[in-house]
C-alpha atoms as a PDB file:
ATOM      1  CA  UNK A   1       2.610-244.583  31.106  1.00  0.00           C
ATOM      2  CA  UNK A   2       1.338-242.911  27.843  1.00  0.00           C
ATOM      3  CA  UNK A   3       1.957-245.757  25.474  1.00  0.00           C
ATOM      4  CA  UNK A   4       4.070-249.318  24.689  1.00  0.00           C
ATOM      5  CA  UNK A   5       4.996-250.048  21.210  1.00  0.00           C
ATOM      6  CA  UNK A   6       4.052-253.617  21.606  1.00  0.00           C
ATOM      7  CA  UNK A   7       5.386-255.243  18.070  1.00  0.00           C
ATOM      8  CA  UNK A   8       8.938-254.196  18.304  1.00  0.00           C
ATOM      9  CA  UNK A   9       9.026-255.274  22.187  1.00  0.00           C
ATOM     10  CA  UNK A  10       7.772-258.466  21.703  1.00  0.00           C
ATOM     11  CA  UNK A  11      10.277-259.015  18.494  1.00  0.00           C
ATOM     12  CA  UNK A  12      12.764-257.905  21.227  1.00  0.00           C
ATOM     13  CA  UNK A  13      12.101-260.273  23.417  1.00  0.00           C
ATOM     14  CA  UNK A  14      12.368-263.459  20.780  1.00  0.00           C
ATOM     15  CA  UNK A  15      15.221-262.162  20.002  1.00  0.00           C
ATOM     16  CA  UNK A  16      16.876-262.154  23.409  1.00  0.00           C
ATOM     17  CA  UNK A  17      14.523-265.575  24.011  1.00  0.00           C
ATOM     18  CA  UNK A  18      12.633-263.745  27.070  1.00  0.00           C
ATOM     19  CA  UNK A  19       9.384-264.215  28.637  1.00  0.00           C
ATOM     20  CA  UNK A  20       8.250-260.804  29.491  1.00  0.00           C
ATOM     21  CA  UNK A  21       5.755-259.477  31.990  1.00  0.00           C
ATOM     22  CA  UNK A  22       4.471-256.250  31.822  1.00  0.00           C
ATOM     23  CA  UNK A  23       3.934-254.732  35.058  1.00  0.00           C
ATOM     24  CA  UNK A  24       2.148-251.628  34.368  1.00  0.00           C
ATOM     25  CA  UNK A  25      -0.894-250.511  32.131  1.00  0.00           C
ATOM     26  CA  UNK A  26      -0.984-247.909  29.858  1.00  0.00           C
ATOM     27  CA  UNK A  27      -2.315-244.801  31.794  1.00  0.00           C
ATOM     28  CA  UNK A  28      -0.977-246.033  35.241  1.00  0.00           C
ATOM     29  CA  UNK A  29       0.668-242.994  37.283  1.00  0.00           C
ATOM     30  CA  UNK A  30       4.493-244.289  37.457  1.00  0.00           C
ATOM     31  CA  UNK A  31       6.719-243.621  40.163  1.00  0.00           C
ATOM     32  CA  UNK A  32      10.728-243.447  40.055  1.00  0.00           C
ATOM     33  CA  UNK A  33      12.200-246.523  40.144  1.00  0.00           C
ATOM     34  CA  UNK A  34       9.323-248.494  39.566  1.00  0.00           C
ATOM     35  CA  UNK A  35       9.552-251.666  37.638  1.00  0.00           C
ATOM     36  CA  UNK A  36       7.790-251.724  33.890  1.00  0.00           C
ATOM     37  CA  UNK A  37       8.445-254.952  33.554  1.00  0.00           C
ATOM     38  CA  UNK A  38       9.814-258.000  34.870  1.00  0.00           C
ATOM     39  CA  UNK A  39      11.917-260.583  32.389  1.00  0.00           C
ATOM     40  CA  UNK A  40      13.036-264.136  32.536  1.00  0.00           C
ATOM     41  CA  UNK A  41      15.341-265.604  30.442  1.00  0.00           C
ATOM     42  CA  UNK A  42      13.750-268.852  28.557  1.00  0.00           C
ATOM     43  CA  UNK A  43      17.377-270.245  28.676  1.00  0.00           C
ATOM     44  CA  UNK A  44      20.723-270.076  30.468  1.00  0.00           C
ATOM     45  CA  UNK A  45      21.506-266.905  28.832  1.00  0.00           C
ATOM     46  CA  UNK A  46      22.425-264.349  31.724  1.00  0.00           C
ATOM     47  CA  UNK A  47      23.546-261.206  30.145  1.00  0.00           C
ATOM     48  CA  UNK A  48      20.906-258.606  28.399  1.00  0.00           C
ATOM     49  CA  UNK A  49      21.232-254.977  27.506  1.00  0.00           C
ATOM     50  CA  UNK A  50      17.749-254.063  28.863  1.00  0.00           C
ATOM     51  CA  UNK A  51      18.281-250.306  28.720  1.00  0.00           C
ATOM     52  CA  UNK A  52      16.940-251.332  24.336  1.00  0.00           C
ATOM     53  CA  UNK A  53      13.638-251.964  25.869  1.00  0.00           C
ATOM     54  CA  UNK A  54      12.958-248.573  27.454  1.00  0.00           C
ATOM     55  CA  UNK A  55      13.056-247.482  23.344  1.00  0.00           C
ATOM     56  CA  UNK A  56       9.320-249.007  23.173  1.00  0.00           C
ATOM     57  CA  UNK A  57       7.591-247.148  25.796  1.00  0.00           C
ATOM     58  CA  UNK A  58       6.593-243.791  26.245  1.00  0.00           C
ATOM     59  CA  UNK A  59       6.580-242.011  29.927  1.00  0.00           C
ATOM     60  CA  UNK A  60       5.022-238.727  29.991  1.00  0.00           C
ATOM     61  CA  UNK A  61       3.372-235.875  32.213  1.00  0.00           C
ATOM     62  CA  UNK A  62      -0.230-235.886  31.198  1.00  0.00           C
ATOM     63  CA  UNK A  63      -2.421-238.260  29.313  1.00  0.00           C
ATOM     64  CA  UNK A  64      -2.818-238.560  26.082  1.00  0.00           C
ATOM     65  CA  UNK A  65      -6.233-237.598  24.357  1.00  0.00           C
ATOM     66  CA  UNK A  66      -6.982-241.681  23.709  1.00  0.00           C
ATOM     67  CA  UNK A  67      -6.102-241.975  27.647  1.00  0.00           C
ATOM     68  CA  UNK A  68      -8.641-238.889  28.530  1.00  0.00           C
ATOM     69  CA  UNK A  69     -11.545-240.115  26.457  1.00  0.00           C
ATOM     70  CA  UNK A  70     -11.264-243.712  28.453  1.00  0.00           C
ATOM     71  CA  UNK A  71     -10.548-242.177  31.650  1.00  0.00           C
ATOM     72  CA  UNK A  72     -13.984-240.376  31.562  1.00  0.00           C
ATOM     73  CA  UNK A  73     -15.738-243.151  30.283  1.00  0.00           C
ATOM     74  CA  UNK A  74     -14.410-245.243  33.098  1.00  0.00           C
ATOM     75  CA  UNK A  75     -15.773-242.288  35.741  1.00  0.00           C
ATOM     76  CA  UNK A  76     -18.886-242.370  33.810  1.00  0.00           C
ATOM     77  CA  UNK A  77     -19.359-246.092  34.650  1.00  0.00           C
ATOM     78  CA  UNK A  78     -18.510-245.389  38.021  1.00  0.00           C
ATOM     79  CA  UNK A  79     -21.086-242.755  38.577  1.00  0.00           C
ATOM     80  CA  UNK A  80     -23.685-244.800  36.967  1.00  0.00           C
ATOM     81  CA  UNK A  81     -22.506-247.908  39.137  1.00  0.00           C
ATOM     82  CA  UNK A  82     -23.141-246.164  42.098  1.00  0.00           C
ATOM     83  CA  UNK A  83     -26.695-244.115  40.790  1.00  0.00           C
ATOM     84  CA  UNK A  84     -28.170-247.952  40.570  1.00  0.00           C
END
């Protein structure tokens, strides 16, 4: 997951009156068919064109450079965790 354009998803989801919950962080390795997100209508309302939603996130190959530079700052921790 390289990145979720937050705003627009949330104004999605008031306007479809859904509680969303994301399932997956940004830099999580994705595999097919795994859920993003789960969804639960706040009402009675049953029907929802969901394939909208995939429009606000971004699935790539590699990470982005944002994703790198906290990726090696989380194995820096890591190292230092385990030097104590």
């Amino acid at each position: 997951m390289q990145h979720i354009d937050y705003e627009p998803f949330i104004h999605w989801s008031k306007q479809n009156d859904l509680f969303i919950y994301v399932h997956v962080q940004i830099g999580d390795y994705l595999e097919e068919g795994m859920p993003l997100f789960y969804y639960r209508f706040k009402n009675d309302k049953k029907e929802l064109d969901d394939d909208i939603s995939l429009d606000y996130v971004i699935i790539g190959k590699e990470r982005t450079n944002v994703q790198a530079i906290e990726f090696s700052i989380q194995k820096l921790v890591e190292i230092a965790l385990r030097a104590i």
